[in-house]
Protein backbone atom coordinates (compact mmCIF):
# COMPACT_ATOMS: atom_id res chain seq x y z
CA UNK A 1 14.15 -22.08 16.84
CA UNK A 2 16.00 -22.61 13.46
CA UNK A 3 14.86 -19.81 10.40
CA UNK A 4 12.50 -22.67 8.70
CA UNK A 5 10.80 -23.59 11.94
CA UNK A 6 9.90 -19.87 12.89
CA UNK A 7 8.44 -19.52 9.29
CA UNK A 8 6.23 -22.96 9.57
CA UNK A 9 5.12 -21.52 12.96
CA UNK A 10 4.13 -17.76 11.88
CA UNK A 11 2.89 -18.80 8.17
CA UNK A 12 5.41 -16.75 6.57
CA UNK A 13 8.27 -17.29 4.18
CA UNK A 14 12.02 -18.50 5.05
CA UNK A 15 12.58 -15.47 2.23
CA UNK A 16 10.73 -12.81 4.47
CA UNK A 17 12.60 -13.82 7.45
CA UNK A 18 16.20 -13.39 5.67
CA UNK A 19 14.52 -9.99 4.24
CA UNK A 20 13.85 -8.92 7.85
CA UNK A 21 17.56 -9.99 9.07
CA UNK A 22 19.16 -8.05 6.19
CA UNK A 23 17.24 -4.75 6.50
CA UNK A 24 17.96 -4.80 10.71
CA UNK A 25 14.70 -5.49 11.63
CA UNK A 26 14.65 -8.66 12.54
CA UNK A 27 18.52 -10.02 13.81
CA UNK A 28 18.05 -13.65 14.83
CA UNK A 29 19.35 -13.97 18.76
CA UNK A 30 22.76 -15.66 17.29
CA UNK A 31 24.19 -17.95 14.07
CA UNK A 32 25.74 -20.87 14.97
CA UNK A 33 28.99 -22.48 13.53
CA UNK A 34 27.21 -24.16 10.82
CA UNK A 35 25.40 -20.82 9.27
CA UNK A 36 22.00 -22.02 11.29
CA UNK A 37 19.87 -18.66 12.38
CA UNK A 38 18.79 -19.23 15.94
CA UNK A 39 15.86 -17.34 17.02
CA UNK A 40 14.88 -16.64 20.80
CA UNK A 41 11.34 -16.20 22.48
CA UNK A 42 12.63 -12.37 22.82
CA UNK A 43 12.91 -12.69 19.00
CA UNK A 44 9.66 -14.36 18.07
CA UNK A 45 7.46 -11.51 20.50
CA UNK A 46 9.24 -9.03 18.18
CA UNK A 47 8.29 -10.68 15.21
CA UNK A 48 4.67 -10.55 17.05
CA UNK A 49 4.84 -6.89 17.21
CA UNK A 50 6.08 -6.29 13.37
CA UNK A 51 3.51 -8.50 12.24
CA UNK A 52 0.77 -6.87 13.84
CA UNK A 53 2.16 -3.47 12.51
CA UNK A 54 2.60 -4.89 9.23
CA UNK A 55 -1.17 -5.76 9.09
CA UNK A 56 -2.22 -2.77 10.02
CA UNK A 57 -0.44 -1.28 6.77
CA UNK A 58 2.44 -0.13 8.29
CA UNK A 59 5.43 -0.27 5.77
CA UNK A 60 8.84 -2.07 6.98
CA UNK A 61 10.77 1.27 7.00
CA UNK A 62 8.64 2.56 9.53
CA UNK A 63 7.54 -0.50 12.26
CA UNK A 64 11.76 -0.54 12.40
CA UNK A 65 11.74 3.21 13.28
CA UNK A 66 9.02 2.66 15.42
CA UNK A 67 10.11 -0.46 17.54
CA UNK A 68 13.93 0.65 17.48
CA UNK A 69 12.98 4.02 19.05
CA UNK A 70 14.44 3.96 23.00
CA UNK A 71 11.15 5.55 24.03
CA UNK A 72 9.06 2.06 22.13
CA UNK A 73 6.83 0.41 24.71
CA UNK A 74 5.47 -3.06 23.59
CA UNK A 75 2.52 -2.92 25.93
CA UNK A 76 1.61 0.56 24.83
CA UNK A 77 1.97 -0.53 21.24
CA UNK A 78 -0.81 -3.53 21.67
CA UNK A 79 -2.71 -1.55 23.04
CA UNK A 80 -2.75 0.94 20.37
CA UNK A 81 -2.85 -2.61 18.02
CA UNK A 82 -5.96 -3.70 19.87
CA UNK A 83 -7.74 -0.24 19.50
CA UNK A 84 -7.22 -0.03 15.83
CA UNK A 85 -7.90 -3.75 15.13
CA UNK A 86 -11.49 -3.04 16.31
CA UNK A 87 -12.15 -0.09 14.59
CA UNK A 88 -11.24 -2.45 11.30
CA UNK A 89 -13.42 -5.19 12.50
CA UNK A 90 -16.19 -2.70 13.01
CA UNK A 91 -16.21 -1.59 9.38
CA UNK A 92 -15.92 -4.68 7.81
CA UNK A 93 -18.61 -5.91 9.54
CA UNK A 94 -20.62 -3.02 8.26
CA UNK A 95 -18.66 -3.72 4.59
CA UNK A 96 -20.04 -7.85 5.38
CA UNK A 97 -23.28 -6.39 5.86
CA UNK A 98 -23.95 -4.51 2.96
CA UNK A 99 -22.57 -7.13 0.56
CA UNK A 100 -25.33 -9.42 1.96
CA UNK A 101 -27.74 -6.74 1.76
CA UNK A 102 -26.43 -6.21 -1.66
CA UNK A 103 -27.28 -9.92 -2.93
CA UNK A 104 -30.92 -9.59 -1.25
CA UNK A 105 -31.21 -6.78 -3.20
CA UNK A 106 -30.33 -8.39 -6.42
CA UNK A 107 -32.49 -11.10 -5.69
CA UNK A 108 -35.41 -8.94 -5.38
CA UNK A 109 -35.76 -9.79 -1.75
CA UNK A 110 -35.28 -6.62 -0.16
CA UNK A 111 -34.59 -2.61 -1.58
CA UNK A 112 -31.97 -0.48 -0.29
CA UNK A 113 -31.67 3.17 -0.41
CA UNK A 114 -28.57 4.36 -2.12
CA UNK A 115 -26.68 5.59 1.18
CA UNK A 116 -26.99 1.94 2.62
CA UNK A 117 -24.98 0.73 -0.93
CA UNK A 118 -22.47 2.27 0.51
CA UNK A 119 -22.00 1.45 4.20
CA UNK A 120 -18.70 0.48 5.18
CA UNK A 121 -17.03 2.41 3.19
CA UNK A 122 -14.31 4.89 4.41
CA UNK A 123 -12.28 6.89 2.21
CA UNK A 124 -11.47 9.66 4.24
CA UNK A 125 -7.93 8.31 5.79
CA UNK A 126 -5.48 7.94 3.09
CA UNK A 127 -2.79 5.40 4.43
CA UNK A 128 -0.02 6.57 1.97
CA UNK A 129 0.13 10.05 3.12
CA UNK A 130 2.26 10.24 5.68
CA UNK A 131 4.55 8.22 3.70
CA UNK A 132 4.19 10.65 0.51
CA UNK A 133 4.81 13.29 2.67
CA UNK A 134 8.05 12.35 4.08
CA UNK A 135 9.07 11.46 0.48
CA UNK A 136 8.44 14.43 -1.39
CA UNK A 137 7.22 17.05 1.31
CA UNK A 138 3.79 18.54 2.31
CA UNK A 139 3.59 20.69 -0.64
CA UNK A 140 2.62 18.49 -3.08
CA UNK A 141 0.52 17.30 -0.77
CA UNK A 142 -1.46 19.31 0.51
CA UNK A 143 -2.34 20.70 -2.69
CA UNK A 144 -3.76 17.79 -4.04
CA UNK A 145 -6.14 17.09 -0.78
CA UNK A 146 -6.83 21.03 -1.18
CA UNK A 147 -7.88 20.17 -4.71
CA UNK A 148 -9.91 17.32 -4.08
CA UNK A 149 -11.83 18.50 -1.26
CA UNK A 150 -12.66 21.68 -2.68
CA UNK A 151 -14.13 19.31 -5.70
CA UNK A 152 -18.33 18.89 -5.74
CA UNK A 153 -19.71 15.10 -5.87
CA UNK A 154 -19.71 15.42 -9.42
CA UNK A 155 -16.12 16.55 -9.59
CA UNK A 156 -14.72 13.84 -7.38
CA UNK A 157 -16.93 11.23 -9.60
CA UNK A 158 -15.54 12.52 -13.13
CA UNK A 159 -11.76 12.48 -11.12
CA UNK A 160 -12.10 8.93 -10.04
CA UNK A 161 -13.70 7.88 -13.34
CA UNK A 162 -10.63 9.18 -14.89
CA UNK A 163 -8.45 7.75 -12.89
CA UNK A 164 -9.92 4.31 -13.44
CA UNK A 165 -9.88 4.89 -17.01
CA UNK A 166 -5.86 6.05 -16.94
CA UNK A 167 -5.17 2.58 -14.74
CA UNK A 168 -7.47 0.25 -17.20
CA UNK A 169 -5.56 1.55 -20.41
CA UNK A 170 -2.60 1.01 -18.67
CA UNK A 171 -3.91 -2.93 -17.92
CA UNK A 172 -4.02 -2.87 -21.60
CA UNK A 173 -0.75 -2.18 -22.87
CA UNK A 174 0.74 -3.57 -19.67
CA UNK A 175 2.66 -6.70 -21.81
CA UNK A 176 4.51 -4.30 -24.37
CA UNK A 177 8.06 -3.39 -23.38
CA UNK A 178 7.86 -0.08 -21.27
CA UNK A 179 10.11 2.06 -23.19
CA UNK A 180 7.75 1.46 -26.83
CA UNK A 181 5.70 4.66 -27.52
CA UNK A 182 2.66 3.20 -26.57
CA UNK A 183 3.64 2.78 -22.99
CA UNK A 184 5.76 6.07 -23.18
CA UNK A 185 2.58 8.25 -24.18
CA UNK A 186 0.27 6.06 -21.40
CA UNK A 187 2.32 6.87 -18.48
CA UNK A 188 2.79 10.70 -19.94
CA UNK A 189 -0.71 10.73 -19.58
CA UNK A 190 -0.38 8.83 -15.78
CA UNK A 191 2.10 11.74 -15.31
CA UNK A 192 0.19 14.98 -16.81
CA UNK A 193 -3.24 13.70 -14.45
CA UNK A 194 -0.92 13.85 -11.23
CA UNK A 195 0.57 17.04 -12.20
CA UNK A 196 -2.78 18.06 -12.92
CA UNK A 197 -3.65 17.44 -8.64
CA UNK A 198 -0.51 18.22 -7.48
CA UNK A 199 3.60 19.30 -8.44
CA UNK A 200 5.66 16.06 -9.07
CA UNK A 201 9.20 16.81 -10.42
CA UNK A 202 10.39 13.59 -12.76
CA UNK A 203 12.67 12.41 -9.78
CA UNK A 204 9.23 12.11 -7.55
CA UNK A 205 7.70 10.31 -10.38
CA UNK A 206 10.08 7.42 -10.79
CA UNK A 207 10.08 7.83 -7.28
CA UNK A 208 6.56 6.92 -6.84
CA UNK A 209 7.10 4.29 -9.40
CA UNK A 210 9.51 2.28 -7.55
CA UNK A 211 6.97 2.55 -4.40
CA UNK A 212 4.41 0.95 -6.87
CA UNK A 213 6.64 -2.12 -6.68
CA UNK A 214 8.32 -2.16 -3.04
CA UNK A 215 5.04 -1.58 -1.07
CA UNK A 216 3.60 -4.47 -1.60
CA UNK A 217 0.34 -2.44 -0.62
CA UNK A 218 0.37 -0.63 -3.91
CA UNK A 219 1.02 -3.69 -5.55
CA UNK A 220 -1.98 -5.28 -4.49
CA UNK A 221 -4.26 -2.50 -5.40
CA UNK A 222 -2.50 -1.65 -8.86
CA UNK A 223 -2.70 -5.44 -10.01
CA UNK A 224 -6.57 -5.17 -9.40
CA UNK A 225 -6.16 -3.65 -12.58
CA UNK A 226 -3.87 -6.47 -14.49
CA UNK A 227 -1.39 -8.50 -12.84
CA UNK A 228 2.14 -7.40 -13.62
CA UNK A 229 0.61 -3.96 -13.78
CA UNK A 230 3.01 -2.68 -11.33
CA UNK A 231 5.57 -3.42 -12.17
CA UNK A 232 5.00 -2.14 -15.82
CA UNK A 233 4.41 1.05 -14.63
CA UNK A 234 7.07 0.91 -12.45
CA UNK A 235 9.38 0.37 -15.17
CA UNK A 236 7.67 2.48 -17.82
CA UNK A 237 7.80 5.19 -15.52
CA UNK A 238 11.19 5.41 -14.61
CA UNK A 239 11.82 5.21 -18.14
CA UNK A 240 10.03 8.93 -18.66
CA UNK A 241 11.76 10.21 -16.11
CA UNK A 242 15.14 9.89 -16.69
CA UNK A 243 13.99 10.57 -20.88
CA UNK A 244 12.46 13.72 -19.86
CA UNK A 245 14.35 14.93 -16.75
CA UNK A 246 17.66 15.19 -18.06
């Protein structure tokens, strides 16, 4: 099957196809004479497998580590797919449930207790931490999930209503050109709150800000905020960095 074919078939874009050829993860089964990208039913079954890792929040870097290790068993791994694709199911069900429970409520039609307002909900696996571990070590780390679990209810509260606030003021100022002194002193603020949790040199920072933009994960969660927001802070952050780390 020809590169446009494969991406009418899967639902996904001719671009992210030619993405997955040029980072090795993804090498159609041969290019003819013409410059046409052939792929084979060996080809598409990986493409399977990525996709399902992919959906599972698994970033690019890794499903290639994963499924180019010699010891990678594709039954094994849909297995493992399978087993975690239920446990998702089972809490959005739960998350499904207490939505509709949520607009009986509102109508008057029913009253729920404040622990069923928040069934479904599961913060206590943090997807990006294995990734911000291998980045910038455990310390850094570690001492931020040592800080926040040894915070009380009303702690964690005043921390995430800060955090909110720090993101929304951002949204704000999120069309002025990063480098003006408003967006300078925003993200110095952005910065001083994660120093505040944990130890990020100004190397980790614009780090992090360039993740902001190529996991398209933390894209999706920081433009909840503002569209573009990402990439603002992205920018705005590296900016700081290389200001203030030189």
């Amino acid at each position: 099957m020809k590169v446009k074919e494969v991406a009418d078939l899967v639902g996904i874009s001719v671009r992210a196809l030619h993405h997955y050829n040029e980072i090795g993860l993804l090498i159609p089964e041969e290019t003819t004479d013409a410059g046409y990208r052939i792929y084979s039913d060996e080809n598409l079954e990986t493409l399977q497998q990525i996709l399902f890792f992919k959906e599972l929040g698994f970033p690019l870097k890794k499903i290639k580590e994963i499924i180019g290790s010699p010891t990678f068993n594709r039954e094994e791994a849909l297995s493992m797919h399978r087993k975690m694709l239920l446990e998702k199911r089972s809490r959005l069900n739960r998350m499904i449930e207490t939505v509709e429970k949520t607009m009986k409520h509102m109508k008057g039609e029913i009253q729920m207790s404040n622990n069923e307002k928040f069934e479904g909900f599961d913060f206590s696996h943090n997807p990006y931490e294995q990734e911000a571990r291998e980045r910038w070590g455990d310390g850094a780390v570690d001492k931020a999930n040592q800080k926040v679990g040894n915070m009380s209810k009303g702690e964690k509260k005043d921390f995430e209503e800060r955090f909110n606030e720090i993101y929304r003021k951002l949204a704000e100022i999120r069309h002025t050109a990063p480098d003006s002194k408003e967006a300078q002193e925003g993200i110095e603020e952005w910065f001083q709150f994660l120093n505040s949790m944990g130890s990020y040199s100004f190397e980790a920072f614009k780090g992090l800000g360039q993740m902001y933009v190529d996991d398209e994960r933390f894209t999706k969660n920081i433009d909840q905020f503002g569209e573009g927001l990402a990439q603002f802070m992205c920018d705005a952050m590296a900016i700081f960095a290389d200001e203030n780390g030189r």
